[in-house]
Protein backbone atom coordinates (compact mmCIF):
# COMPACT_ATOMS: atom_id res chain seq x y z
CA UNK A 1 163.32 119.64 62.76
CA UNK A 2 163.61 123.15 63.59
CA UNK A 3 159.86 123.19 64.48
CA UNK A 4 159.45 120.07 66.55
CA UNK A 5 162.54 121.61 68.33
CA UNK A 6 160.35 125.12 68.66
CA UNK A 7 157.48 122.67 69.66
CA UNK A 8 159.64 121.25 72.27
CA UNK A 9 160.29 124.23 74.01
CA UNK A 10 157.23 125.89 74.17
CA UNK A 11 156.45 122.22 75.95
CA UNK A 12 158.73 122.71 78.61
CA UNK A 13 157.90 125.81 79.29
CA UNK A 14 154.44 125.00 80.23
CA UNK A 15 154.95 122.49 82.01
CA UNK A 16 157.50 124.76 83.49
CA UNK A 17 155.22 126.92 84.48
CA UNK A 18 152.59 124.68 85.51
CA UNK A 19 154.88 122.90 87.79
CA UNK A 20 155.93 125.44 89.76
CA UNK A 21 152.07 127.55 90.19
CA UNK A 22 152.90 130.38 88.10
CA UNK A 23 149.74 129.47 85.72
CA UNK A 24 147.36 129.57 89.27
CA UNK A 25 149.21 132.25 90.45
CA UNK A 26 148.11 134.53 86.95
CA UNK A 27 144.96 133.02 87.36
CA UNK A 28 144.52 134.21 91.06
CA UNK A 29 144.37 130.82 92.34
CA UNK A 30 146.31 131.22 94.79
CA UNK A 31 145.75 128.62 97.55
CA UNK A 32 146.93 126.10 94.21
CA UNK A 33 149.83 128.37 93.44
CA UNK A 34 151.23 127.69 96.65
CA UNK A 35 150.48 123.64 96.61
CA UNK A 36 151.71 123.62 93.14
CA UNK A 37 154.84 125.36 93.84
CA UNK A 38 155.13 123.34 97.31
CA UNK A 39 154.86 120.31 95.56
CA UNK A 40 157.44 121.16 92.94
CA UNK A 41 160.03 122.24 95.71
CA UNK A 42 159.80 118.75 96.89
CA UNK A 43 160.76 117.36 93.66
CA UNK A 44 164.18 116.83 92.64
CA UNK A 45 165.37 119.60 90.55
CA UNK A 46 165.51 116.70 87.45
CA UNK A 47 164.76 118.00 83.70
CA UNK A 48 162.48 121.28 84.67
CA UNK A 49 165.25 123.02 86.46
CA UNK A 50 163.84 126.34 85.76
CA UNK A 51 160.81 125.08 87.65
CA UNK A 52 162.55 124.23 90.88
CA UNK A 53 163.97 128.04 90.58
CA UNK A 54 160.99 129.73 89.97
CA UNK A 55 158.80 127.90 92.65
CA UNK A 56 160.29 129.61 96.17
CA UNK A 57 158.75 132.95 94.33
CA UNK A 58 155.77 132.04 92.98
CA UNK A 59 154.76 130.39 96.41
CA UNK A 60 156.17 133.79 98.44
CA UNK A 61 153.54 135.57 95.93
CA UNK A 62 151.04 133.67 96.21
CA UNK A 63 151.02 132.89 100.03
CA UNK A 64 151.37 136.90 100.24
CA UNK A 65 148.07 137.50 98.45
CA UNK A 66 146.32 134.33 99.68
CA UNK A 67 146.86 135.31 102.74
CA UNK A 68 145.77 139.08 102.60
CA UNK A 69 142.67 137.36 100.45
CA UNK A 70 141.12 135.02 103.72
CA UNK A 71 141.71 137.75 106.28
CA UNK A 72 139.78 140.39 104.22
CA UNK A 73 137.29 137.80 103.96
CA UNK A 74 137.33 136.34 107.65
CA UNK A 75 137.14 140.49 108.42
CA UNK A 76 134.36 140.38 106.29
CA UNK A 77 132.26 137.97 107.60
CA UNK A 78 133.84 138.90 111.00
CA UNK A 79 132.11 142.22 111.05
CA UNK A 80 128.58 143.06 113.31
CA UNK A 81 127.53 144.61 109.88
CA UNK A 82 127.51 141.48 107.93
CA UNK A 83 124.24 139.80 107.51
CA UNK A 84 125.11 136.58 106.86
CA UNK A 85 122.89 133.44 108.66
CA UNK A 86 125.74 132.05 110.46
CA UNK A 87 128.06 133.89 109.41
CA UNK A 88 130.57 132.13 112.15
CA UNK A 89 130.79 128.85 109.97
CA UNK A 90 132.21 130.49 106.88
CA UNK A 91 134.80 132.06 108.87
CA UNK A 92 135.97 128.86 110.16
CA UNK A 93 136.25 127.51 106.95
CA UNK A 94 138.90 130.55 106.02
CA UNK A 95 140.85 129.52 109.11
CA UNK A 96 140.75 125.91 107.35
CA UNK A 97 142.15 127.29 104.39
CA UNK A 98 144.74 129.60 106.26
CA UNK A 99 146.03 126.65 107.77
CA UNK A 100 145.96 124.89 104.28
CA UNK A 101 147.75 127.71 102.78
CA UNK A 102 150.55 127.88 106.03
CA UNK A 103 150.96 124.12 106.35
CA UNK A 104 152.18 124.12 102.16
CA UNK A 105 154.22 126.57 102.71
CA UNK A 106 156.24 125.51 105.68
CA UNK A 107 157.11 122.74 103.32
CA UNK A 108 159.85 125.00 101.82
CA UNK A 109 162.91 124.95 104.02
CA UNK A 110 164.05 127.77 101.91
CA UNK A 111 160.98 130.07 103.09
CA UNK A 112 161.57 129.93 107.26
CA UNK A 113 163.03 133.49 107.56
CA UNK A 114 159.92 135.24 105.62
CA UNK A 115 157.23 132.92 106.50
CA UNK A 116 158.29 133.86 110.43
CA UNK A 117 156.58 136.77 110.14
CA UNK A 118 152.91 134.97 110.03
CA UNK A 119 151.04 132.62 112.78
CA UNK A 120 152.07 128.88 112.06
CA UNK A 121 149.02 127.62 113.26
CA UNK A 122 145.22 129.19 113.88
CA UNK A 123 144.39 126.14 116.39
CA UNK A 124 143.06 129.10 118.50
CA UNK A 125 141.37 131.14 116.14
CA UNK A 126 139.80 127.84 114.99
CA UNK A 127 138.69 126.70 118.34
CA UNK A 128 137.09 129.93 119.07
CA UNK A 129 135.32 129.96 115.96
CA UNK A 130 133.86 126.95 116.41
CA UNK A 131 132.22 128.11 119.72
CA UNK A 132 130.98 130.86 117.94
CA UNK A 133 129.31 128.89 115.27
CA UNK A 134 128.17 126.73 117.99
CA UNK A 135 126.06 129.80 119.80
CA UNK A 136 124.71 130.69 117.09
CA UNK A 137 123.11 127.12 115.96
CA UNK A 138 122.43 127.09 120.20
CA UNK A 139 120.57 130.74 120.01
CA UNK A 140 118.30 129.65 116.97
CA UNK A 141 117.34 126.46 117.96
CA UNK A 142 116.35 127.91 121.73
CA UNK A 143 114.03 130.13 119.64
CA UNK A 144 112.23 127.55 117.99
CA UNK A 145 112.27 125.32 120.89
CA UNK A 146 110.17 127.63 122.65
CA UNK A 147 107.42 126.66 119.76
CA UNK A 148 107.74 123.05 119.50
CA UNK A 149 104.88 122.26 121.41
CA UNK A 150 102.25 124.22 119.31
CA UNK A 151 104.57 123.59 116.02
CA UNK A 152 106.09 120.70 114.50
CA UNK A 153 108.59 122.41 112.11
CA UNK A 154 109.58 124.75 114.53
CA UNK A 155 110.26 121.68 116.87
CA UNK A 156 111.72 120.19 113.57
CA UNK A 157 113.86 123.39 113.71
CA UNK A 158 115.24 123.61 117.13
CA UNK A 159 116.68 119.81 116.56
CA UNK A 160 118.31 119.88 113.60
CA UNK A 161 120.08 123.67 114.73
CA UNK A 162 120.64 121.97 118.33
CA UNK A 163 122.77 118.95 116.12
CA UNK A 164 124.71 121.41 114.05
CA UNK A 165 125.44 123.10 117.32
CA UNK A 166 126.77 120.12 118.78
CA UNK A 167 128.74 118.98 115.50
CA UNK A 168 130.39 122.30 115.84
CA UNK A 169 130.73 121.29 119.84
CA UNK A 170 130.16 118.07 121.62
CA UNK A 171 127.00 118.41 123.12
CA UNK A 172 127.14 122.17 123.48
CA UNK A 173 125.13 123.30 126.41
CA UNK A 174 123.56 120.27 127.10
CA UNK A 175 122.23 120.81 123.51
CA UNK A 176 121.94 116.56 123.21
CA UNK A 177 118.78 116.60 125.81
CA UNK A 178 116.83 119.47 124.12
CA UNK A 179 117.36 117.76 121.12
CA UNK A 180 115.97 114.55 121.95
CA UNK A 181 113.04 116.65 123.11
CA UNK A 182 112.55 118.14 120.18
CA UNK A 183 112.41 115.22 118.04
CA UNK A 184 109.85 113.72 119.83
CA UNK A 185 107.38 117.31 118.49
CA UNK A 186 109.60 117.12 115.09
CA UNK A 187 108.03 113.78 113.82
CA UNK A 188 105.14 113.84 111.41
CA UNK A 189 102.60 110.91 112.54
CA UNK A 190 100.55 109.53 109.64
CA UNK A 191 98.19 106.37 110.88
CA UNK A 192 97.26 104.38 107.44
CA UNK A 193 93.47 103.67 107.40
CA UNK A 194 91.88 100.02 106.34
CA UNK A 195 90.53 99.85 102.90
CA UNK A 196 87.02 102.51 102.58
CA UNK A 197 84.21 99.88 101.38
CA UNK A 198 84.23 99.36 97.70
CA UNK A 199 81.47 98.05 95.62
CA UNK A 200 84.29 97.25 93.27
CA UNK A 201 85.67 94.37 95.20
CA UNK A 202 84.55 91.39 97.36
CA UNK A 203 84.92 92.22 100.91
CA UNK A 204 87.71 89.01 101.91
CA UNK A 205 89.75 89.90 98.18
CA UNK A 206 89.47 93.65 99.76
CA UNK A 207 90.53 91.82 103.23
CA UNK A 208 93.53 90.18 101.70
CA UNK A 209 94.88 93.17 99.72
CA UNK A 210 94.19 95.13 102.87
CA UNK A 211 96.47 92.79 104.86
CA UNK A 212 99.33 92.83 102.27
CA UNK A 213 99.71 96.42 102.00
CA UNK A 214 100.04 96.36 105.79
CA UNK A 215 102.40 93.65 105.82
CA UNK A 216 104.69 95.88 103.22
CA UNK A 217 104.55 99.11 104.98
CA UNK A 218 105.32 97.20 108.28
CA UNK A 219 108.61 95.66 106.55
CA UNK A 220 110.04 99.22 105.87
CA UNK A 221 111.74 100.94 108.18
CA UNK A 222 110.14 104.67 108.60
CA UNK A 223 110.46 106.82 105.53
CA UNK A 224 112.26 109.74 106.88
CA UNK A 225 113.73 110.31 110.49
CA UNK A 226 110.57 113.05 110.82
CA UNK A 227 108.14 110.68 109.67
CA UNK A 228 106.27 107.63 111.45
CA UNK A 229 103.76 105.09 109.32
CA UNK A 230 101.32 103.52 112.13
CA UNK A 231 98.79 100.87 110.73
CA UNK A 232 95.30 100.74 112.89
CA UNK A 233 96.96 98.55 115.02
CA UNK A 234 99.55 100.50 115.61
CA UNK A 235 97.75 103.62 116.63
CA UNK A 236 98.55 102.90 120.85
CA UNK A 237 102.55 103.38 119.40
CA UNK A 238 101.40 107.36 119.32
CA UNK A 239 99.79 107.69 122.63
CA UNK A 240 100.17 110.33 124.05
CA UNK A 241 101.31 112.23 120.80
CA UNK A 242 99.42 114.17 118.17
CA UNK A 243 98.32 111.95 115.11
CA UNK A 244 99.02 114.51 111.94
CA UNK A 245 97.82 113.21 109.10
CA UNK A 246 95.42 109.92 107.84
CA UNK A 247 96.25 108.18 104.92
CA UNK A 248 92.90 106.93 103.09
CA UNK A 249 92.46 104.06 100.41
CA UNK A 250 89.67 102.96 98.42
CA UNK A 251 89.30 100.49 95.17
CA UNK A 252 88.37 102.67 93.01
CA UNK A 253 87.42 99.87 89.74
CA UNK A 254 88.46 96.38 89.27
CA UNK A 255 88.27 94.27 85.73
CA UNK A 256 88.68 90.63 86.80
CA UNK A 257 88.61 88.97 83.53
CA UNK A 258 88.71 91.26 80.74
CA UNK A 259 89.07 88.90 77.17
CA UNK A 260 90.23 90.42 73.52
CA UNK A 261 91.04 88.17 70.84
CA UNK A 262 92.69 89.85 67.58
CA UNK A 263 94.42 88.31 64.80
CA UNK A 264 96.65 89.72 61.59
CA UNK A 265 97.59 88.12 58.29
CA UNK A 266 100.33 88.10 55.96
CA UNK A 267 101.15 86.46 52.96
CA UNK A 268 104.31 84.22 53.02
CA UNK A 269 106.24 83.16 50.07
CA UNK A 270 108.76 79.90 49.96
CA UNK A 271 112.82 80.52 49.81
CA UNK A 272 112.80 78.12 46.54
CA UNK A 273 111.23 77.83 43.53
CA UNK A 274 108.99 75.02 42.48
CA UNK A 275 107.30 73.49 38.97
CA UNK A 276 104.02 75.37 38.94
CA UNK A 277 103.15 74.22 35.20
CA UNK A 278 104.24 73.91 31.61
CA UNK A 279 104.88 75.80 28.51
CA UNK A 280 105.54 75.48 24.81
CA UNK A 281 108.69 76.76 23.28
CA UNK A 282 108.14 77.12 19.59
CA UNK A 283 105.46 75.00 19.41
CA UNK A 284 106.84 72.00 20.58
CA UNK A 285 109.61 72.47 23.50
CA UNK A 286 108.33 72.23 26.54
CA UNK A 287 109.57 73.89 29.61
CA UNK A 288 108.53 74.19 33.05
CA UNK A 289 107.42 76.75 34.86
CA UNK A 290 109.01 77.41 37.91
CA UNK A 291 107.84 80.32 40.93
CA UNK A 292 108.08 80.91 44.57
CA UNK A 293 104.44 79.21 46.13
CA UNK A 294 102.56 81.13 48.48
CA UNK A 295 99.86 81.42 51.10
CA UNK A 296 98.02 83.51 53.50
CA UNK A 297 99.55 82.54 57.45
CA UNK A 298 96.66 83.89 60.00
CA UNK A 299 98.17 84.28 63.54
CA UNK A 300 95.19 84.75 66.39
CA UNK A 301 96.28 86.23 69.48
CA UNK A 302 93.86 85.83 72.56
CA UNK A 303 94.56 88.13 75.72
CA UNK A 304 92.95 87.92 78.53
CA UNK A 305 93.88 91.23 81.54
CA UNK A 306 92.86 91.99 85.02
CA UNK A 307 93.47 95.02 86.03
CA UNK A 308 93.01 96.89 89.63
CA UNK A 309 92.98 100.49 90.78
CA UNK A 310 93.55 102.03 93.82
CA UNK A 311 93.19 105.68 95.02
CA UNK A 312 95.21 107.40 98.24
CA UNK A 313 95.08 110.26 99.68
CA UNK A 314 96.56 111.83 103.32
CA UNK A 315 94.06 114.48 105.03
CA UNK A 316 94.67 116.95 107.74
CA UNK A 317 93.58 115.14 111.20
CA UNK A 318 93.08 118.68 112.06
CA UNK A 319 91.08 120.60 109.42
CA UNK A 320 90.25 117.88 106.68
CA UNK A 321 91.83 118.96 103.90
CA UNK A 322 93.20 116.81 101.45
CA UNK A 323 97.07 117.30 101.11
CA UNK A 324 97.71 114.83 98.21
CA UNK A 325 95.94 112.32 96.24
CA UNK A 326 97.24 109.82 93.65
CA UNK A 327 96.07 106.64 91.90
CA UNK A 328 97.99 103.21 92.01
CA UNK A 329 96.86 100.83 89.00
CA UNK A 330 98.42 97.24 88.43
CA UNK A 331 97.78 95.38 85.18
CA UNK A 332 98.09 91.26 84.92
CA UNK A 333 97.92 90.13 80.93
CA UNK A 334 97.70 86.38 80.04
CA UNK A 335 98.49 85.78 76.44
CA UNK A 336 98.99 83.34 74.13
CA UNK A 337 98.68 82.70 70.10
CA UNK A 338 97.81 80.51 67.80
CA UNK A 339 98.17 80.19 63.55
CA UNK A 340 96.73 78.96 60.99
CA UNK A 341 97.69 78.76 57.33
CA UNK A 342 95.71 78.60 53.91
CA UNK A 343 98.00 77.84 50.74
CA UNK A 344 100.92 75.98 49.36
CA UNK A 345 102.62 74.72 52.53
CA UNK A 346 105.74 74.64 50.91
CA UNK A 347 105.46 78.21 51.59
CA UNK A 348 106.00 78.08 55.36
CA UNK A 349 109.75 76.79 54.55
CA UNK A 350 109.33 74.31 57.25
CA UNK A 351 108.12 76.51 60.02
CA UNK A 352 105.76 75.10 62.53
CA UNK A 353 102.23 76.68 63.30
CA UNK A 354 102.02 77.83 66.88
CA UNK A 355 99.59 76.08 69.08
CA UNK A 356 97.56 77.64 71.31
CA UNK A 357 97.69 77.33 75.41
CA UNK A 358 94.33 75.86 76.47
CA UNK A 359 94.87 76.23 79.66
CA UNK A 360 94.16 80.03 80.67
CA UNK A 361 94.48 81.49 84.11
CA UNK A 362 91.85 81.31 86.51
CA UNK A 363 90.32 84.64 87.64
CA UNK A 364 91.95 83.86 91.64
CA UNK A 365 95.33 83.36 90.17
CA UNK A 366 95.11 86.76 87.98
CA UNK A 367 93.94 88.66 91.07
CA UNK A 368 96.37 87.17 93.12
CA UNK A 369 99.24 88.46 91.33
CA UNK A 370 97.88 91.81 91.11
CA UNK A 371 97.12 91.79 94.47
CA UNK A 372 100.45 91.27 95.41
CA UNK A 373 101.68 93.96 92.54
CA UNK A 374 99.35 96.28 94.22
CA UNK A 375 100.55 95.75 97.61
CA UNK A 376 103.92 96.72 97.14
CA UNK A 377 103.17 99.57 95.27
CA UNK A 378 101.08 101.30 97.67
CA UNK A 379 104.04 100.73 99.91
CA UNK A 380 106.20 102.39 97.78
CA UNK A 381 103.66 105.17 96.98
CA UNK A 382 103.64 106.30 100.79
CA UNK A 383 107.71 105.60 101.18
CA UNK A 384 108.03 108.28 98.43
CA UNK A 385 105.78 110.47 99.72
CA UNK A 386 106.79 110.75 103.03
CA UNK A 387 110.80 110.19 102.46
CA UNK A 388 110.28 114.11 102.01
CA UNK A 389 109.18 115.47 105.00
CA UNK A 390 105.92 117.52 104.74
């Protein structure tokens, strides 16, 4: 009893203490000591009294050093001698946590004459951060924009810094227009070649699989918002702008009608025994002799595959090289099986021998399918490929 009572205790004053932010607050977690203690202030005082009485000084504490902790940091980041990359947005995001910190703590009625001494808001301090951050995105992307004509990432560059300028600002600058303008240089064009002659396949199959993989990449929308797909047809969509890169394809072997018949035995035995014979007992008892029966159950299995594969690879427009290259292969297996049994068929315990399928695939309806197979996977080849901008 004594123990569970000791037990009990020791309970309440964790939760005690957890409660009212004094475990943050040791931790120097102090943002959470002051929600914590906040939180437990707006609580009726209930079972964990002590709670309720420790919380008004546990949040003073903590507010005290949370506070000292952001402006050290916002002076910092603040300071010409920091090199931080935009150093302007991590400042902002200690005013959002100043305000945090305030905002809890004004929650305590009991805290008005102390907490008088700091800002209530940083509205100000916010909105002026935000223009900073905004001229620096502004100041980067105007240096890249000056090289978007002769260079696609740095075009790829100025847009995306113009947009975080403009999330930091609406349209900062009349940031929205350059941006547009540098999209147009930011977007990798890749036109899709027909098929390279094959002596693998017949030129209308190679026609037909052509057409699909066409038909597939033309139902997507564009990979990435830098990168446009154009199919030969397409290629007057880029007029006017610089085609990047050329995606090539060629069959590189097709097996229409490839046939393998194997087949495994096994020896099968019946659930039951049956009279197999006779014997003598002592001369002149006879008995039967009773065992499981057996045989030998053959089952054939005839498969017949077509498989095709494809290679692609992107080139340079500009210098040839080949950026990437990877095979596509699709496989179509018919199959079916067949059995036949030598034996007692008393050991097959009623089971049925399979029957064959007579009536195999035709070599179209094989290619069709991996035609089709083939098709979408191409598609999907160059969606992965390009959903990373390169």
């Amino acid at each position: 009893m004594r123990r569970l009572l000791m037990i009990s205790v020791l309970a309440c004053y964790v939760l005690t203490a957890c409660s009212s932010g004094q475990a943050a607050l040791r931790r120097h977690k102090f943002d959470l000591a002051v929600r914590k203690a906040s939180q437990r202030l707006q609580q009726p005082r209930g079972w964990g009294k002590r709670g309720h009485t420790l919380a008004p000084q546990v949040l003073r504490t903590a507010f005290e050093q949370g506070y000292q902790q952001h402006q050290s940091e916002i002076r910092r980041l603040s300071s010409p001698a920091a090199q931080i990359p935009f150093r302007w947005e991590p400042v902002y995001e200690q005013y959002r946590l100043l305000q945090a910190l305030t905002d809890n703590a004004r929650s305590c009625t009991a805290c008005a004459d102390w907490l008088a001494l700091y800002p209530a808001t940083y509205d100000d301090r916010q909105r002026e951060t935000r223009e900073l951050a905004a001229a620096d995105r502004y100041e980067v992307a105007e240096q890249a924009f000056a090289f978007r004509e002769e260079n696609r990432l740095a075009a790829k560059d100025a847009y995306l810094n113009y947009r975080k300028a403009m999330e930091w600002v609406p349209d900062y600058r009349q940031a929205r227009g350059k941006a547009e303008d540098a999209l147009a240089l930011a977007i990798l064009r890749v036109v899709v070649e027909p098929f390279s002659p094959s002596p693998e396949l017949d030129r209308d199959d190679q026609a037909d699989l052509q057409r699909l993989v066409f038909r597939e990449i033309g139902r997507q929308t564009a990979p990435s918002e830098f990168v446009r797909l154009y199919s030969p047809d397409e290629g007057d969509a880029a007029f006017g702008w610089p085609i990047h890169q050329a995606v090539q394809m060629v069959v590189t072997r097709y097996r229409p009608y490839d046939e393998r018949v194997s087949s495994a035995s096994t020896t099968v035995y019946s659930d039951k025994e049956y009279k197999v014979g006779e014997k003598k007992i002592n001369d002149s008892t006879k008995v039967d002799i009773k065992e499981k029966v057996k045989g030998t159950l053959t089952t054939y299995r005839k498969e017949i595959c077509a498989r095709l594969e494809v290679s692609v690879r992107a080139i340079d427009t500009e210098t040839g090289q080949v950026l990437w290259e990877e095979p596509v292969s699709e496989s179509e297996i018919w199959a079916t099986e067949w059995q036949k049994f030598d034996g007692d068929e008393r050991a097959l315990n009623g089971q049925s021998l399979k029957t064959a399928d007579f009536f195999e695939p035709s070599r179209w309806s094989l290619f069709r399918e991996i035609r089709d197979d083939m098709a979408s996977s191409v598609a999907y080849l160059l969606r992965r490929r390009y959903s990373r901008d390169q």
